[in-house]
C-alpha atoms as a PDB file:
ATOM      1  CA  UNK A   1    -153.482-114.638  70.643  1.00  0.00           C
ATOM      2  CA  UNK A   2    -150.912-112.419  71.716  1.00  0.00           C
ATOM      3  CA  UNK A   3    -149.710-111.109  68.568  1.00  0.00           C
ATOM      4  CA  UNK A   4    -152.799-110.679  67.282  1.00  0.00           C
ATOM      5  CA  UNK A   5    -153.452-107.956  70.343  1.00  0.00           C
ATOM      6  CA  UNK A   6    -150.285-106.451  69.581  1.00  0.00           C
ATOM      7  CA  UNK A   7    -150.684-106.492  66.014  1.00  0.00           C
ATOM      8  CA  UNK A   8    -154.194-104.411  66.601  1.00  0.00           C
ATOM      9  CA  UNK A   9    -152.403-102.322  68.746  1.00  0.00           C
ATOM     10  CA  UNK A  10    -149.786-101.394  66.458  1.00  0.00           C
ATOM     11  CA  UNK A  11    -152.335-100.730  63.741  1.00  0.00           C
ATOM     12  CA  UNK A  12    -154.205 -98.843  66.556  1.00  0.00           C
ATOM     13  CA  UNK A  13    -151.052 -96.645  66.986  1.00  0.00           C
ATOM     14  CA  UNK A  14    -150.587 -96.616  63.581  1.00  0.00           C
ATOM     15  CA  UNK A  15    -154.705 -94.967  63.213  1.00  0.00           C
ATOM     16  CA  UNK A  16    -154.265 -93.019  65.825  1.00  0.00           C
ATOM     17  CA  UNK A  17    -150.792 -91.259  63.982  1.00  0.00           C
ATOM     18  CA  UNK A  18    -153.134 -90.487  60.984  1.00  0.00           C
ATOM     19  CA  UNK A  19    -156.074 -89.441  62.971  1.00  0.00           C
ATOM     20  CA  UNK A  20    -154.027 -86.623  64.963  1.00  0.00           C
ATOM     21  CA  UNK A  21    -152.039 -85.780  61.419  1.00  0.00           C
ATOM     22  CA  UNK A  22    -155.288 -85.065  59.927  1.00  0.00           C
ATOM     23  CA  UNK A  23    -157.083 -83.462  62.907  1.00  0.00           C
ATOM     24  CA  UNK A  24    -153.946 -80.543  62.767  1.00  0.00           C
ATOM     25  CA  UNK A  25    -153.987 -80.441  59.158  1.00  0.00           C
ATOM     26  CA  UNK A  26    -157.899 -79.957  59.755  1.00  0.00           C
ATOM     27  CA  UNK A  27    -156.900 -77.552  62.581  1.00  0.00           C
ATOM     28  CA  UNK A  28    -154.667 -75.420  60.111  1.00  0.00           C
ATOM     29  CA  UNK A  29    -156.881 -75.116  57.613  1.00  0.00           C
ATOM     30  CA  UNK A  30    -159.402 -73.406  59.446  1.00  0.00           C
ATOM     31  CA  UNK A  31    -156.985 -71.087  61.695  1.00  0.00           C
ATOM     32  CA  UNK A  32    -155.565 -70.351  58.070  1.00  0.00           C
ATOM     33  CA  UNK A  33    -159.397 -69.581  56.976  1.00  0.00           C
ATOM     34  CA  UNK A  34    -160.058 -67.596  60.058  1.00  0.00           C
ATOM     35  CA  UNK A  35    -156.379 -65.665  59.062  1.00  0.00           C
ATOM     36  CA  UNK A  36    -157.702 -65.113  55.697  1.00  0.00           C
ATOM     37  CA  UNK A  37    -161.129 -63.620  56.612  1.00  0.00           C
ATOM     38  CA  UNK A  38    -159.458 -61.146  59.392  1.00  0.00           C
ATOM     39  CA  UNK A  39    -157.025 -60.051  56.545  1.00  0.00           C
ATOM     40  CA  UNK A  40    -160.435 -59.365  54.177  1.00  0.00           C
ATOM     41  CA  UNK A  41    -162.235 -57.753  56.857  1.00  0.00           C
ATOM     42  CA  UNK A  42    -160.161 -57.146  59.689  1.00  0.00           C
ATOM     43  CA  UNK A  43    -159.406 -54.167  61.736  1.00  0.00           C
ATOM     44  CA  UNK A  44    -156.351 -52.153  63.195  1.00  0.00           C
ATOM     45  CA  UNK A  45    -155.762 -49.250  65.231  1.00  0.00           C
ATOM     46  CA  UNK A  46    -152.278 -47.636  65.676  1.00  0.00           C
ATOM     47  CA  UNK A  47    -151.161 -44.731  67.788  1.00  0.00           C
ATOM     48  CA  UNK A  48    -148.068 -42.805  66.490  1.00  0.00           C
ATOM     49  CA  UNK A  49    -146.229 -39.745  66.841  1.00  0.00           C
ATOM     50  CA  UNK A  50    -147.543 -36.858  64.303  1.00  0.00           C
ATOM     51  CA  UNK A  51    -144.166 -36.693  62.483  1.00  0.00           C
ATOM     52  CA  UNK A  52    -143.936 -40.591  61.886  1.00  0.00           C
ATOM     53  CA  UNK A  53    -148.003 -40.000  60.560  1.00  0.00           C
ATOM     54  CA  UNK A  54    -147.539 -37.074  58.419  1.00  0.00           C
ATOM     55  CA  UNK A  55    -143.824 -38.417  57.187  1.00  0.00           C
ATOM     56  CA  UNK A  56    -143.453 -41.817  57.265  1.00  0.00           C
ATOM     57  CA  UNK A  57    -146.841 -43.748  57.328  1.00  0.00           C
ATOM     58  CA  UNK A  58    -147.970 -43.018  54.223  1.00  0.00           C
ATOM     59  CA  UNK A  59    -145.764 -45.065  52.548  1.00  0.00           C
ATOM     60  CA  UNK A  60    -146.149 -47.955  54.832  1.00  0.00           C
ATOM     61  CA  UNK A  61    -150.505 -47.474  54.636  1.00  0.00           C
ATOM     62  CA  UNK A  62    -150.176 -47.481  50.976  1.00  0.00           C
ATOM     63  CA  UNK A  63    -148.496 -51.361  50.890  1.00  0.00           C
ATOM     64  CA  UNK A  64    -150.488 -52.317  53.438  1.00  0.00           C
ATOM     65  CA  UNK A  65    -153.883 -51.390  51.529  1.00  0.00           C
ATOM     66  CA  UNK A  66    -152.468 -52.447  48.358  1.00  0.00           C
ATOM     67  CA  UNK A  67    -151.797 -55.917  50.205  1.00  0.00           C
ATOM     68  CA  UNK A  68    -155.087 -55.764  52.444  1.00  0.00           C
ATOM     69  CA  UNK A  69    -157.638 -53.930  50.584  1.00  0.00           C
ATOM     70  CA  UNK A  70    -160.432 -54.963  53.134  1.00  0.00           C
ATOM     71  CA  UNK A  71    -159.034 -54.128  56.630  1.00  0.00           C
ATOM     72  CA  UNK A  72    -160.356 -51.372  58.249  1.00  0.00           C
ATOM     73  CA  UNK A  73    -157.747 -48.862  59.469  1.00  0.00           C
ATOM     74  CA  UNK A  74    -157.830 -46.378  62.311  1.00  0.00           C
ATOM     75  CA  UNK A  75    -154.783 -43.680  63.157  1.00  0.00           C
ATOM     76  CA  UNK A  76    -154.399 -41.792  66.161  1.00  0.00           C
ATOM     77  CA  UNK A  77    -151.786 -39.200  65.318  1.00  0.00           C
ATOM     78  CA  UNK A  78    -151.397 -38.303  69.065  1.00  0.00           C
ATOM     79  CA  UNK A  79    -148.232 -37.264  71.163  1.00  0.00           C
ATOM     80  CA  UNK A  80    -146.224 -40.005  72.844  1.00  0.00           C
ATOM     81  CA  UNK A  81    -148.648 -39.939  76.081  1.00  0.00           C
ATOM     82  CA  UNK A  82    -151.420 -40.148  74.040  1.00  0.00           C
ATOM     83  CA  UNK A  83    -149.989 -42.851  72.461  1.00  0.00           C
ATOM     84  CA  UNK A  84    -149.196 -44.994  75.255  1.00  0.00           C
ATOM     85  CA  UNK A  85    -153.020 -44.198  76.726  1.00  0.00           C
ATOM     86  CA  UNK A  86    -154.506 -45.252  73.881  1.00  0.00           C
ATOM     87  CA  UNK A  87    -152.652 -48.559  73.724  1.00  0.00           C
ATOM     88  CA  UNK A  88    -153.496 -49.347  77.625  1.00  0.00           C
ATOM     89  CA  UNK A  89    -156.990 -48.540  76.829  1.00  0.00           C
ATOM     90  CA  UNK A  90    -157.632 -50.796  74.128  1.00  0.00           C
ATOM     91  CA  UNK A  91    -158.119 -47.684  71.623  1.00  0.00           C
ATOM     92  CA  UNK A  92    -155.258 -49.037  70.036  1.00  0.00           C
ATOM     93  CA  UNK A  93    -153.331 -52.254  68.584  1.00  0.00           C
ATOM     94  CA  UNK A  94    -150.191 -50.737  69.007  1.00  0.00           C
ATOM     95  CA  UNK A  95    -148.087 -47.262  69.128  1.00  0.00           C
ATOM     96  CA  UNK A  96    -145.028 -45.834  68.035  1.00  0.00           C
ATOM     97  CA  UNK A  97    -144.222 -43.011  70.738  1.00  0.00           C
ATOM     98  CA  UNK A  98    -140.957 -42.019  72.726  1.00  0.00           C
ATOM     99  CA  UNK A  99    -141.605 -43.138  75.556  1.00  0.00           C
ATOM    100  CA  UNK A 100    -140.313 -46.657  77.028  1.00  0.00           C
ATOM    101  CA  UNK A 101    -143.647 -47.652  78.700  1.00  0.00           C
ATOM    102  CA  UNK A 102    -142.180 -51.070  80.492  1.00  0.00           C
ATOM    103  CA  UNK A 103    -145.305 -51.943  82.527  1.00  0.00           C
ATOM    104  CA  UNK A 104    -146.717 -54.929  84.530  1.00  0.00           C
ATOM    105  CA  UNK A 105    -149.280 -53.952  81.145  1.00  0.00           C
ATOM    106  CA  UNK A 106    -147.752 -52.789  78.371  1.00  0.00           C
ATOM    107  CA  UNK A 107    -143.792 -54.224  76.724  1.00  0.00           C
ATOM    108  CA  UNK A 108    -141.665 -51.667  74.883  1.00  0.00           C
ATOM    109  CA  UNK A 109    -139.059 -52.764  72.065  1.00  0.00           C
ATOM    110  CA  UNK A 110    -136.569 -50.082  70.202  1.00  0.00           C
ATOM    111  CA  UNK A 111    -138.341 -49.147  66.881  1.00  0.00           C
ATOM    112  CA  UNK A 112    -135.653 -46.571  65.686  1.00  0.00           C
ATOM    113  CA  UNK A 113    -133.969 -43.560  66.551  1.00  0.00           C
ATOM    114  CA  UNK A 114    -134.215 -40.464  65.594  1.00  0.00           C
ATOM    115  CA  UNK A 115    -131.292 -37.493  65.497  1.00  0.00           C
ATOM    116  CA  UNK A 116    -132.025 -33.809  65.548  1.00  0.00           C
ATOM    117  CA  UNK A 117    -131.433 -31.280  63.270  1.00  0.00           C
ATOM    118  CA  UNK A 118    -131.098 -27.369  63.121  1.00  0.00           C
ATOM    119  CA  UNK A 119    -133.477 -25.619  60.663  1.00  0.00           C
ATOM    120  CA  UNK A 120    -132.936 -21.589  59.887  1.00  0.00           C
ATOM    121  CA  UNK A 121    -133.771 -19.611  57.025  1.00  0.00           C
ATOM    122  CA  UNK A 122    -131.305 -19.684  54.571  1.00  0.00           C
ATOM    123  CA  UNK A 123    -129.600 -16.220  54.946  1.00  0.00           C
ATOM    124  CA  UNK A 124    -129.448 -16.726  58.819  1.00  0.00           C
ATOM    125  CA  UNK A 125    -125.759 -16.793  59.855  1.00  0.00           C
ATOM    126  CA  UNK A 126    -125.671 -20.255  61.037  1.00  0.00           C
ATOM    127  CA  UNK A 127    -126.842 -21.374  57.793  1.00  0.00           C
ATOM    128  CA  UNK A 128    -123.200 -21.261  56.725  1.00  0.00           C
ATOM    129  CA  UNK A 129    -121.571 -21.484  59.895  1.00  0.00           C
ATOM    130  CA  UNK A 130    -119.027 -24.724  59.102  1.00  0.00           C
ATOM    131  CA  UNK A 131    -119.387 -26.123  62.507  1.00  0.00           C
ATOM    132  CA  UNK A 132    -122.134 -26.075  65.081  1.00  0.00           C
ATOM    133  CA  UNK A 133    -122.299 -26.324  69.130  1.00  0.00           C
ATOM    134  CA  UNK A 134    -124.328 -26.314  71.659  1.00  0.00           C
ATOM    135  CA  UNK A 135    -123.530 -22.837  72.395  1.00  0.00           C
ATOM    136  CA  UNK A 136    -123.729 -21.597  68.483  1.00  0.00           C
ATOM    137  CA  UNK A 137    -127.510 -21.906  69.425  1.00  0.00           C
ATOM    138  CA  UNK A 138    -128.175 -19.891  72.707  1.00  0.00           C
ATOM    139  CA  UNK A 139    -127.701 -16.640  71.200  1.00  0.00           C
ATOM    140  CA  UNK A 140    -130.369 -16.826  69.065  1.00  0.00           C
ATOM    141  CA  UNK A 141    -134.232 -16.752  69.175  1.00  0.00           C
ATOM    142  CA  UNK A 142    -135.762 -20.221  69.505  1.00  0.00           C
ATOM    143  CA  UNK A 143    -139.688 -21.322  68.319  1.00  0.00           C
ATOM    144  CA  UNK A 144    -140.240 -24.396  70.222  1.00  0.00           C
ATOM    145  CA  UNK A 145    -142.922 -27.072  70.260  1.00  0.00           C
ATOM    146  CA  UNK A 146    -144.606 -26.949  73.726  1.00  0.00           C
ATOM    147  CA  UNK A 147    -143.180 -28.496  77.314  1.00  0.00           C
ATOM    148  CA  UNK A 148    -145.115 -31.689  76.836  1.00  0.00           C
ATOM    149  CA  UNK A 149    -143.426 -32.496  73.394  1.00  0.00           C
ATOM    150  CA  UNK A 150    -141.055 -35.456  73.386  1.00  0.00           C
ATOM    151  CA  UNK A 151    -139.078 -32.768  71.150  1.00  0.00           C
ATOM    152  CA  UNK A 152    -138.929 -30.409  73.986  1.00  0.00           C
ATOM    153  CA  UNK A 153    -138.085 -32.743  76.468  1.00  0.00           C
ATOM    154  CA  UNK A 154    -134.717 -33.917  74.629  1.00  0.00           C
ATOM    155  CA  UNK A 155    -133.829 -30.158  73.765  1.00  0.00           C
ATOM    156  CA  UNK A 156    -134.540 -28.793  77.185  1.00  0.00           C
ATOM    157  CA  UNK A 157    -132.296 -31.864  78.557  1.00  0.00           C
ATOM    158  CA  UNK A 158    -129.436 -31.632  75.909  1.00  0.00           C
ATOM    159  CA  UNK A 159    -129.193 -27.737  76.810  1.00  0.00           C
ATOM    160  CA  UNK A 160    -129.062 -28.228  80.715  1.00  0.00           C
ATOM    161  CA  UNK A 161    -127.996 -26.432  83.227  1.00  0.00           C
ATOM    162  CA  UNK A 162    -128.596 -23.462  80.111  1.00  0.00           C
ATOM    163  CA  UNK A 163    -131.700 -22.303  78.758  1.00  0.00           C
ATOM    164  CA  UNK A 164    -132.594 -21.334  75.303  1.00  0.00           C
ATOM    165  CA  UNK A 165    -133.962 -17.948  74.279  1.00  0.00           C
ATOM    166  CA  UNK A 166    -137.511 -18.793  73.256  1.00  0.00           C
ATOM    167  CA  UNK A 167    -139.731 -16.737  71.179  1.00  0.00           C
ATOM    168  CA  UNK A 168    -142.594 -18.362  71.071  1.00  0.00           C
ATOM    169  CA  UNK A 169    -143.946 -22.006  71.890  1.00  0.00           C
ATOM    170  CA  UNK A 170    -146.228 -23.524  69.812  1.00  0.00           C
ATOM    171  CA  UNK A 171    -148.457 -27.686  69.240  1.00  0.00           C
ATOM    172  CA  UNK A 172    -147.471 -27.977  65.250  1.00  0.00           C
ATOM    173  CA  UNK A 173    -144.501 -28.545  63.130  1.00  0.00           C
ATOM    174  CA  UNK A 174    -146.072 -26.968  60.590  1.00  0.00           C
ATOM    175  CA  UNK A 175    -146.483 -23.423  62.489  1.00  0.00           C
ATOM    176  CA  UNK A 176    -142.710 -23.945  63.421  1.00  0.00           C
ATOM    177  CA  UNK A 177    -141.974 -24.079  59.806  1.00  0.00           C
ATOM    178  CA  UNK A 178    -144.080 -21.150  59.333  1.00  0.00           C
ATOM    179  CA  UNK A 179    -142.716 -19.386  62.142  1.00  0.00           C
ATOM    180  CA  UNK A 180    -139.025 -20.465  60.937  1.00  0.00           C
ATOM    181  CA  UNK A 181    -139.628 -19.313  57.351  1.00  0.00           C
ATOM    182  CA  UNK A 182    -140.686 -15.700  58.094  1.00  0.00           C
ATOM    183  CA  UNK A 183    -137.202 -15.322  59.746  1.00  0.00           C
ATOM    184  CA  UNK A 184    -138.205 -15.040  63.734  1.00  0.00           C
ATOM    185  CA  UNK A 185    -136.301 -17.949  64.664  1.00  0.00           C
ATOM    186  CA  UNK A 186    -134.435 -20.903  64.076  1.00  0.00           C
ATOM    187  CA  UNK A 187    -135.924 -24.149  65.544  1.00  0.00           C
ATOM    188  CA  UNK A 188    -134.353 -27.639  66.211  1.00  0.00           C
ATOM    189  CA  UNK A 189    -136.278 -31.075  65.396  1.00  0.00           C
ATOM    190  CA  UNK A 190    -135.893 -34.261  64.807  1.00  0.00           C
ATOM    191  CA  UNK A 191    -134.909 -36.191  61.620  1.00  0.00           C
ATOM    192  CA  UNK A 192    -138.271 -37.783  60.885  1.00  0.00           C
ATOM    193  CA  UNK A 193    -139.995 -34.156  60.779  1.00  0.00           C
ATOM    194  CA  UNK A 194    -137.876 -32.746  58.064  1.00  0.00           C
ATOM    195  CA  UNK A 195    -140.274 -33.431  55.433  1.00  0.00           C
ATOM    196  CA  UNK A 196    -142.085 -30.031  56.818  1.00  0.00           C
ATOM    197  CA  UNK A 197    -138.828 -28.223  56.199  1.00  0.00           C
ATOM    198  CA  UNK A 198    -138.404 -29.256  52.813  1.00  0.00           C
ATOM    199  CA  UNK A 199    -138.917 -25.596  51.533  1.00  0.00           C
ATOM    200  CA  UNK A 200    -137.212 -22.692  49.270  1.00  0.00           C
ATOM    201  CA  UNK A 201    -135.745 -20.953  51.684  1.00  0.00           C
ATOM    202  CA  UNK A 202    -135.108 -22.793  54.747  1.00  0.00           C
ATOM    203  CA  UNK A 203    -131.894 -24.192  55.645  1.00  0.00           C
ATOM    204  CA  UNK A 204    -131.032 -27.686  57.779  1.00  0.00           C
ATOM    205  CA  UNK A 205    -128.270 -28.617  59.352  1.00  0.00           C
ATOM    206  CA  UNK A 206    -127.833 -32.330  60.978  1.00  0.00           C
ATOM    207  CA  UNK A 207    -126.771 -31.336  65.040  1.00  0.00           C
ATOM    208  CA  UNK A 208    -124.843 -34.889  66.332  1.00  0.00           C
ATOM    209  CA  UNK A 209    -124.361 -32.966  69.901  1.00  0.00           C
ATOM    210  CA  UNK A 210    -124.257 -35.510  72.598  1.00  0.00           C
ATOM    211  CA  UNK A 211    -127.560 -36.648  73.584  1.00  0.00           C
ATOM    212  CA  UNK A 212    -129.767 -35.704  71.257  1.00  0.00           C
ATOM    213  CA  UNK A 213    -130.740 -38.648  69.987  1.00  0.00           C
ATOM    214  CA  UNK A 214    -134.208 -39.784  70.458  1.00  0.00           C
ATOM    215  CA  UNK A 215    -135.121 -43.321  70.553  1.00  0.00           C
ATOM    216  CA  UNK A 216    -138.720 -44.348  68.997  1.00  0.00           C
ATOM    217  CA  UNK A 217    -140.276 -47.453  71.070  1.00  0.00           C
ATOM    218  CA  UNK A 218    -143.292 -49.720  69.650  1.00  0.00           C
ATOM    219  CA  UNK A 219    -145.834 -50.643  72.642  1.00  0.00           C
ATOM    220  CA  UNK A 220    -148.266 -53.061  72.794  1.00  0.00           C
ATOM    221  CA  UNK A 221    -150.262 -54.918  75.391  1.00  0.00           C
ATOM    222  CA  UNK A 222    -147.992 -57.480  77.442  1.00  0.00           C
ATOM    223  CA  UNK A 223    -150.497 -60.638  77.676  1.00  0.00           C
ATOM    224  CA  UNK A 224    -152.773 -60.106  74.741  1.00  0.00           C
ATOM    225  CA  UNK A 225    -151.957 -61.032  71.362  1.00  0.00           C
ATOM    226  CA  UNK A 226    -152.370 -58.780  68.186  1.00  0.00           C
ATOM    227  CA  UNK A 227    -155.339 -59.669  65.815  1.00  0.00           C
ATOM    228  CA  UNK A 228    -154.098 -61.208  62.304  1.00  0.00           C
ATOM    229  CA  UNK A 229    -154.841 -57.832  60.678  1.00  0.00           C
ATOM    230  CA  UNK A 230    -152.680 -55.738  63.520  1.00  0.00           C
ATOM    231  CA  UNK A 231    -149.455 -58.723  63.179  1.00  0.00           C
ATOM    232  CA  UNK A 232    -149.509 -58.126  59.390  1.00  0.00           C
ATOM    233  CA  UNK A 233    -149.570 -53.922  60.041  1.00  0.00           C
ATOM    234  CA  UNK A 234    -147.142 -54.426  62.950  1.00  0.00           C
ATOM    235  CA  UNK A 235    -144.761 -56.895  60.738  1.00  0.00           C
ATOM    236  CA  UNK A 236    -145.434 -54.630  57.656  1.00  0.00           C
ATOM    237  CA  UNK A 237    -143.690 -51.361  59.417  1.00  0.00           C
ATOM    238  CA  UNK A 238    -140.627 -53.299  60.755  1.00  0.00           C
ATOM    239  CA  UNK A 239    -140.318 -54.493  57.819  1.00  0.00           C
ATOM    240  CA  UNK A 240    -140.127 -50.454  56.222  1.00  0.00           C
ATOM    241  CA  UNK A 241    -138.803 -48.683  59.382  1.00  0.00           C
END
């Protein structure tokens, strides 16, 4: 009689194997149904730094809709504050920004960095000047992006204890390039904004002067998970960065 109970049993194990097997197969199924309904209809909202929008995005937006014609996107081209707000607010997924925003909140991982260049108009004389310092640049007017600017920040921080001769400070790459072409300054920004300086006329220069290097961070929410639609965006631009 014993045997026969630990026969049953054994089967009973056995059942109970197949039982759990096919409840998680069940289990995966539908997560992967879920998965595939957020991807058809999903949303995602990221935050980023205007140059990485205007320069870099598209390219990364235009596989993403090609994979995910159905999720609804939303960009905040905002500066790195900004950025970081709308992230802690729940406005956003995620952001790319220069700031390191470690909180009990929010984690920060290195995206990619970012060096600086020099842009002139081509008949300035550092245009063909073979090497260039930190002091090459003091003698000449500046157009700046404002205070607030992660742009500034570095600049005003690489230049220290010295100042640099500003002209004029202004919110938009695109007015610096303006400003730059018509020859009433020479400006210096970062790698990922050259795409604005592309232009007959205007000269730039790479600038690897010690620290002046900016470092691009991706911030999310600590303790809450990104939505399928937001992972795939999120894996899509680590992927391309």
């Amino acid at each position: 009689e014993m045997g026969t109970v630990e026969l049953l049993t054994r089967e009973g194990e056995r059942f109970l194997q197949s039982a759990l097997r096919i409840q998680a197969e069940l289990q995966a199924c539908a997560k992967a149904m879920r998965d595939t309904a957020q991807l058809a209809q999903g949303q995602v909202a990221v935050a980023l730094l205007p140059s990485l929008a205007a320069g870099w995005l598209p390219g990364v937006l235009q596989q993403f809709v090609g994979r995910y014609p159905g999720v609804e996107l939303a960009v905040l081209d905002v500066l790195s504050e900004p950025c970081i707000a709308a992230v802690a607010h729940g406005e956003a997924d995620f952001a790319l920004a220069a700031i390191r925003a470690d909180t009990p909140d929010l984690q920060a991982e290195p995206f990619c960095s970012d060096d600086f260049h020099l842009v002139c108009r081509a008949d300035h004389p550092l245009a063909s000047q073979a090497q260039i310092a930190l002091q090459d640049l003091l003698p000449w007017p500046f157009v700046h992006l404002a205070r607030h600017s992660s742009v500034r920040q570095y600049l005003d921080a690489a230049f220290f204890p010295q100042t640099m001769r500003t002209l004029v400070e202004v919110e938009q790459l695109a007015t610096v390039m303006g400003l730059v072409h018509a020859g009433l300054g020479i400006s210096v920004v970062p790698a990922l904004s050259l795409f604005h300086f592309d232009k007959p006329g205007l000269v730039t220069r790479a600038l690897p002067l010690p620290g002046l290097e900016r470092q691009i961070y991706l911030v999310r929410r600590r303790e809450r998970s990104l939505s399928v639609a937001a992972q795939a965006l999120y894996g899509l631009m680590q992927e391309l960065r």
